[in-house]
Protein backbone atom coordinates (compact mmCIF):
# COMPACT_ATOMS: atom_id res chain seq x y z
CA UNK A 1 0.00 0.00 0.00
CA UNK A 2 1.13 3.39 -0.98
CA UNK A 3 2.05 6.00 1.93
CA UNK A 4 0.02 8.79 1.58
CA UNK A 5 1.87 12.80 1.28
CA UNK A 6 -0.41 14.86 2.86
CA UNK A 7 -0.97 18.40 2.18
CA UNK A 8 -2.22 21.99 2.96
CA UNK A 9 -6.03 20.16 3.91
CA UNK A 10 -6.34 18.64 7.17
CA UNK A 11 -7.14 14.75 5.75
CA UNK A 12 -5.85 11.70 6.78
CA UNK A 13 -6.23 8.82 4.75
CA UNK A 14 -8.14 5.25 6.13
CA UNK A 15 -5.98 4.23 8.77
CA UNK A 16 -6.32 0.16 7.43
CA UNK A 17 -3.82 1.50 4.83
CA UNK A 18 -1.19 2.10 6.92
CA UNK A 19 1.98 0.04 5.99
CA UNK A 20 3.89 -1.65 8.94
CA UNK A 21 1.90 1.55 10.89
CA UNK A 22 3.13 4.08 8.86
CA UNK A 23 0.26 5.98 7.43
CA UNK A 24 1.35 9.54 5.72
CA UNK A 25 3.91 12.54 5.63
CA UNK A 26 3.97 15.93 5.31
CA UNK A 27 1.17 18.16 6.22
CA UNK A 28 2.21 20.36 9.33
CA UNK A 29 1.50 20.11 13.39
CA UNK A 30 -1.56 22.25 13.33
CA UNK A 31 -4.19 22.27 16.59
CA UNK A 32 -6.80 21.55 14.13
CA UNK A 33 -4.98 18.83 12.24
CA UNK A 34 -3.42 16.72 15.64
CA UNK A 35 -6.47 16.87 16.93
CA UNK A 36 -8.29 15.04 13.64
CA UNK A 37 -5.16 12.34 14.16
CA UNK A 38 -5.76 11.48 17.55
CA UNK A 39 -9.68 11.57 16.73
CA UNK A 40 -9.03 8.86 13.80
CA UNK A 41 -6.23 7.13 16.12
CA UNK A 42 -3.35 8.51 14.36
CA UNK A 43 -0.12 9.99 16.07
CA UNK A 44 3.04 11.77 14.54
CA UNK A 45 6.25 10.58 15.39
CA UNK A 46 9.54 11.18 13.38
CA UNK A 47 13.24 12.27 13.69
CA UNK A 48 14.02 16.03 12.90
CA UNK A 49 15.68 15.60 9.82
CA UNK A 50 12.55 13.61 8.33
CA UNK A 51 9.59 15.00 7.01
CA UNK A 52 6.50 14.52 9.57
CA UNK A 53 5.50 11.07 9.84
CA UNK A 54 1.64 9.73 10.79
CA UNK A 55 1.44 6.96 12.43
CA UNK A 56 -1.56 3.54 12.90
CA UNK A 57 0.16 0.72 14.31
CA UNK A 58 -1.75 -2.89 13.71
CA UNK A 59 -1.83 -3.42 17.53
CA UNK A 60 -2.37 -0.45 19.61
CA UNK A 61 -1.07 -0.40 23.69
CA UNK A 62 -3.88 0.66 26.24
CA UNK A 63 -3.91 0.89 29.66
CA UNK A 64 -7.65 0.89 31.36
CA UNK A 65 -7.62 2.78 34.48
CA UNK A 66 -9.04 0.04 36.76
CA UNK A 67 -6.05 -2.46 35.77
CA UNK A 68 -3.04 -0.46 37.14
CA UNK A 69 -0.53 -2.59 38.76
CA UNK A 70 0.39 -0.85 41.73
CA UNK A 71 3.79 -2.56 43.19
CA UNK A 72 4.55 -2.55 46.77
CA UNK A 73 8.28 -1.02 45.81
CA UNK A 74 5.90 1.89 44.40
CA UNK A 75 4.28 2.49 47.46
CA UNK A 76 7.77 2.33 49.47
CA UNK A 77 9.14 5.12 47.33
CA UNK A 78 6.30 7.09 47.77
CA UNK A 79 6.18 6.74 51.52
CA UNK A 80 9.69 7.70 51.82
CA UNK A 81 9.85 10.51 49.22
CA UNK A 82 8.25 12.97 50.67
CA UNK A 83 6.32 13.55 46.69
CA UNK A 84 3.62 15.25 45.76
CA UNK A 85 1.54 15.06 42.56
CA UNK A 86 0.15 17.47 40.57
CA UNK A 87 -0.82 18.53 37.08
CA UNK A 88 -0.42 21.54 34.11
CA UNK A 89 1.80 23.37 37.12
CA UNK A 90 4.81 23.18 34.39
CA UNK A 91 3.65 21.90 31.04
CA UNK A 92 6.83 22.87 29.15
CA UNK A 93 9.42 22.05 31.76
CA UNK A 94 8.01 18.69 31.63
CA UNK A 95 7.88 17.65 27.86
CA UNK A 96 11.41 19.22 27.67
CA UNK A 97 12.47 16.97 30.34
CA UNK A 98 10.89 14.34 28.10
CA UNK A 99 12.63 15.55 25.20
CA UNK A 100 16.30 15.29 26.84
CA UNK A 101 15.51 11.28 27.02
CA UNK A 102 17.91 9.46 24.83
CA UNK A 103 15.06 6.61 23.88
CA UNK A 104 17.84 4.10 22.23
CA UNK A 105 21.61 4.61 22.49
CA UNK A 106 22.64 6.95 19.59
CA UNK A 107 18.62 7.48 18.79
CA UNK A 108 18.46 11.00 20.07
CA UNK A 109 15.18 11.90 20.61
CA UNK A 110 12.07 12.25 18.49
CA UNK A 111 10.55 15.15 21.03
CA UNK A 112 12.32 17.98 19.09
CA UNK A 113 11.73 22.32 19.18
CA UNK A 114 9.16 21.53 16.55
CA UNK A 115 6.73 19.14 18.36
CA UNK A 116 7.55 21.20 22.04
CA UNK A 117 5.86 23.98 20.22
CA UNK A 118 2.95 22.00 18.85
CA UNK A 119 2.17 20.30 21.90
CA UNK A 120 2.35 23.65 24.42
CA UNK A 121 -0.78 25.29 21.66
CA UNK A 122 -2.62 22.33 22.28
CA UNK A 123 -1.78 22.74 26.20
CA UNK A 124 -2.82 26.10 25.54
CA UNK A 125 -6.45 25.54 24.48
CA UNK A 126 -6.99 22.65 27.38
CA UNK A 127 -6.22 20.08 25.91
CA UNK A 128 -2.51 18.58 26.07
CA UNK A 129 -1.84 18.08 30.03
CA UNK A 130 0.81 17.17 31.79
CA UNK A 131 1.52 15.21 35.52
CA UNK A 132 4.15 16.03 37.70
CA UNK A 133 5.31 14.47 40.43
CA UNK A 134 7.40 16.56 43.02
CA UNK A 135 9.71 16.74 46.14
CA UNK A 136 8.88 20.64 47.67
CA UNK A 137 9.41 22.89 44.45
CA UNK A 138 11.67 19.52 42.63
CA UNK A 139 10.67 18.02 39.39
CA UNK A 140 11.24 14.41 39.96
CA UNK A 141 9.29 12.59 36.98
CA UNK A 142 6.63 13.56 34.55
CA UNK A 143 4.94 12.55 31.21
CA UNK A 144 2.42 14.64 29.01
CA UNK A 145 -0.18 13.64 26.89
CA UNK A 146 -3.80 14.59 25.41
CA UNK A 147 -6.89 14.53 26.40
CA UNK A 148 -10.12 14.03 23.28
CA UNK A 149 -13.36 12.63 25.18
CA UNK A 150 -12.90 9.50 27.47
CA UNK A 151 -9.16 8.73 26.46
CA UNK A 152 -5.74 9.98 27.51
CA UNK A 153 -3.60 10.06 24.62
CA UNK A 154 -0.35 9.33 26.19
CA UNK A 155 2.91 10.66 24.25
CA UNK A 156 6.00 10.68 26.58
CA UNK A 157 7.15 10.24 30.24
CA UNK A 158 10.39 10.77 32.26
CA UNK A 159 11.97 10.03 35.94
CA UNK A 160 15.16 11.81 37.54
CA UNK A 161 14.65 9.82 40.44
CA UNK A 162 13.66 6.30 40.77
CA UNK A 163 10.32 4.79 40.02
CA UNK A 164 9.07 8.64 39.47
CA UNK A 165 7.58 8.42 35.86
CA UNK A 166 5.65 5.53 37.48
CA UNK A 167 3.89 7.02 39.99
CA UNK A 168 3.11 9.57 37.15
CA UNK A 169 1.38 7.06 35.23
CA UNK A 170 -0.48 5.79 38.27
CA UNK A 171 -1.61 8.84 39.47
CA UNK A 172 -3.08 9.42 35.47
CA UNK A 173 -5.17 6.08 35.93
CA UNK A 174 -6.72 6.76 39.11
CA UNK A 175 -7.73 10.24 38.33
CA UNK A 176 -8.86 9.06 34.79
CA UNK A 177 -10.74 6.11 36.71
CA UNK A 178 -12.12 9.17 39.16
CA UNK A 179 -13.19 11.14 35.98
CA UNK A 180 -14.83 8.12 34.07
CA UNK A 181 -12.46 7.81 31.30
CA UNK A 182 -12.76 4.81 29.01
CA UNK A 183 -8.85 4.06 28.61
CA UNK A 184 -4.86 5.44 28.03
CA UNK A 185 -3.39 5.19 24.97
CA UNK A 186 0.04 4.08 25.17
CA UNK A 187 0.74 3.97 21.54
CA UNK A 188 3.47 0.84 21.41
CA UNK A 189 4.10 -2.21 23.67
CA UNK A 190 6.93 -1.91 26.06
CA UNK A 191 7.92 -3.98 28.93
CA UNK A 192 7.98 -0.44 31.16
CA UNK A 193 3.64 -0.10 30.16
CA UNK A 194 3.03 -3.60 30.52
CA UNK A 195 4.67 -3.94 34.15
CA UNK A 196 2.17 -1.68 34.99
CA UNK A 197 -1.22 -3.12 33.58
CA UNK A 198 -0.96 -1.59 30.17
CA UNK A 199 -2.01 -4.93 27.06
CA UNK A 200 -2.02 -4.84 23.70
CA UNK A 201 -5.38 -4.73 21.52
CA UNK A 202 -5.98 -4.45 17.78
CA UNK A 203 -6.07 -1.73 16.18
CA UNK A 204 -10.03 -2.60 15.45
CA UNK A 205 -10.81 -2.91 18.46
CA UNK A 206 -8.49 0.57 19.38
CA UNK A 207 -10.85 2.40 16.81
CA UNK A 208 -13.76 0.99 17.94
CA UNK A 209 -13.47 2.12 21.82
CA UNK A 210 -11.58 5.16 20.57
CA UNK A 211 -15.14 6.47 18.71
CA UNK A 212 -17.36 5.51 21.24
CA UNK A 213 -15.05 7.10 24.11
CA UNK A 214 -15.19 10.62 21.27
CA UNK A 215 -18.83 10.72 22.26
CA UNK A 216 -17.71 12.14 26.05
CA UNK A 217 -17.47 15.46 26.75
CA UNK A 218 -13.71 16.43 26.53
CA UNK A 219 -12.42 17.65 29.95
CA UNK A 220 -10.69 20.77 29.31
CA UNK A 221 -7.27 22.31 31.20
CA UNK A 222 -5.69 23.28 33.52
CA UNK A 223 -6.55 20.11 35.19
CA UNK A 224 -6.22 19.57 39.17
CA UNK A 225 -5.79 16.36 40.50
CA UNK A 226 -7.46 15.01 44.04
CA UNK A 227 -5.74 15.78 46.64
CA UNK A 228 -5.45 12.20 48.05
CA UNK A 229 -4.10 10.43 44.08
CA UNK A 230 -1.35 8.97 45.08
CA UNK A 231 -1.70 5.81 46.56
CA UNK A 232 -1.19 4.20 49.90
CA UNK A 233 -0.72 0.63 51.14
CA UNK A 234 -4.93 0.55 51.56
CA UNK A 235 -4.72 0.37 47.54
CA UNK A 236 -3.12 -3.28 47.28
CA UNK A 237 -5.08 -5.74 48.30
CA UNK A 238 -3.99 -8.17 50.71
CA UNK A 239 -2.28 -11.49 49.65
C-alpha cells in the first residue's frame, strides 16, 4: 500500500492503509490537524531531519484505568519521598524533560523544538496536560499527553529519580478512573507499560473504543488532580 503525502487540507487517509503503521507525511503540526489524528487514532512521530511522519500501528497499547498494577516497591518510594503530585503546574518544563531522554543509544530523541511547540498550543487551548510528580518545588518525573473525550492520549514520560515516571502514570489512571475515562493510549508495547497493567489490543478494536469514548465530553485544562491520588498501602489488596 502506498504512503500517503499529505498536504495543505487537514485529511488523513483510512488508517487500514497504513503500511507496517506508517500511514502519511507531510502536512504540518496544526491544533486543528493533531487533533483530527488522535480523533481517527493517528499519532506523529519522526526524527528532525525527516519530514513529519503519521502513524496507525496494527496493535495499539492501552492501559484501562481500573487495571493499574500498583507494586509494593511503588508504594515504598512514595512513603519515603516525601512527593507530591500534581498537574499543568509546568507543562513545558516537563515535555522538555521528556525531550532530553535518549530513547535508544545513539537514537536521540524524536521530542524535538518543533513538536515542544505543537504540543504547548494544544496545552494552551486545554487540551494537552501534563503530571508532575514533586519533592517541595523539585521536578522528579513527569509525562504529558492529550486529552479528546474519554481517552488519555499518552505521548512521553520521564523520571530523575527512581520509580518517578511511574507514579506519574499511576496517578493518570486513578484520576482518569475518578473522571470516568474509558482508557490510556500508550501507543506501542513496552515492557515499562506492561509492568504496569498496560495490554495490547488491535487496532479494530483501538478504533472501535476510541469512537465511542469521542462521544464524552472532553475535559478541558488546567486540570487539578485530588488531593489524596497517590496511593497508599490501603490500595493493594492483601495477599
Amino acid at each position: 500500500m502506498p504512503v500517503y503525502q499529505l498536504g495543505e487540507e487537514i485529511f488523513f487517509p483510512p488508517v487500514h492503509h497504513a503500511e507496517e503503521g506508517l500511514l502519511a507525511w507531510g502536512g504540518d503540526l496544526s491544533p486543528e490537524r493533531l487533533i483530527a489524528a488522535y480523533q481517527h487514532g493517528i499519532f506523529p512521530w519522526y526524527a528532525e531531519d525527516e519530514p513529519i511522519l503519521w502513524w496507525s500501528p496494527e496493535e495499539r497499547m492501552l492501559l484501562f484505568p481500573e487495571d493499574i498494577h500498583i507494586a509494593r516497591r511503588l508504594l515504598r518510594t512514595i512513603k519515603t519521598g516525601g512527593m507530591h503530585a500534581s498537574a499543568d503546574t509546568c507543562f513545558t518544563t516537563v515535555i522538555r524533560r521528556c525531550a532530553e531522554v535518549e530513547r535508544a543509544p545513539g537514537n536521540g530523541t524524536w521530542i524535538h523544538p518543533e513538536m515542544v511547540e505543537a504540543y504547548t498550543r494544544l496545552h494552551t487551548i486545554g487540551l494537552a496536560h501534563s503530571i508532575e510528580i514533586m519533592r517541595g518545588q523539585t521536578l522528579l518525573g513527569g509525562l504529558y499527553g492529550v486529552s479528546l473525550g474519554g481517552v488519555f492520549f499518552g505521548e512521553s514520560m520521564f523520571s530523575d529519580a527512581r520509580d518517578t515516571s511511574k507514579i506519574a502514570m499511576t496517578v493518570l489512571a486513578r484520576q482518569c478512573q475518578r473522571w470516568g475515562f474509558d482508557f490510556i493510549d500508550c501507543q506501542m508495547w513496552t515492557a515499562h507499560l506492561a509492568s504496569m497493567g498496560a495490554r495490547p489490543v488491535s487496532r479494530r478494536s483501538f478504533l472501535t473504543r476510541l469512537k465511542q469514548s469521542l462521544r464524552k465530553t472532553t475535559l478541558k485544562g488546567p486540570w487539578r488532580l485530588d488531593e489524596d491520588i497517590l496511593p497508599c498501602s490501603t490500595d493493594i489488596p492483601p495477599g
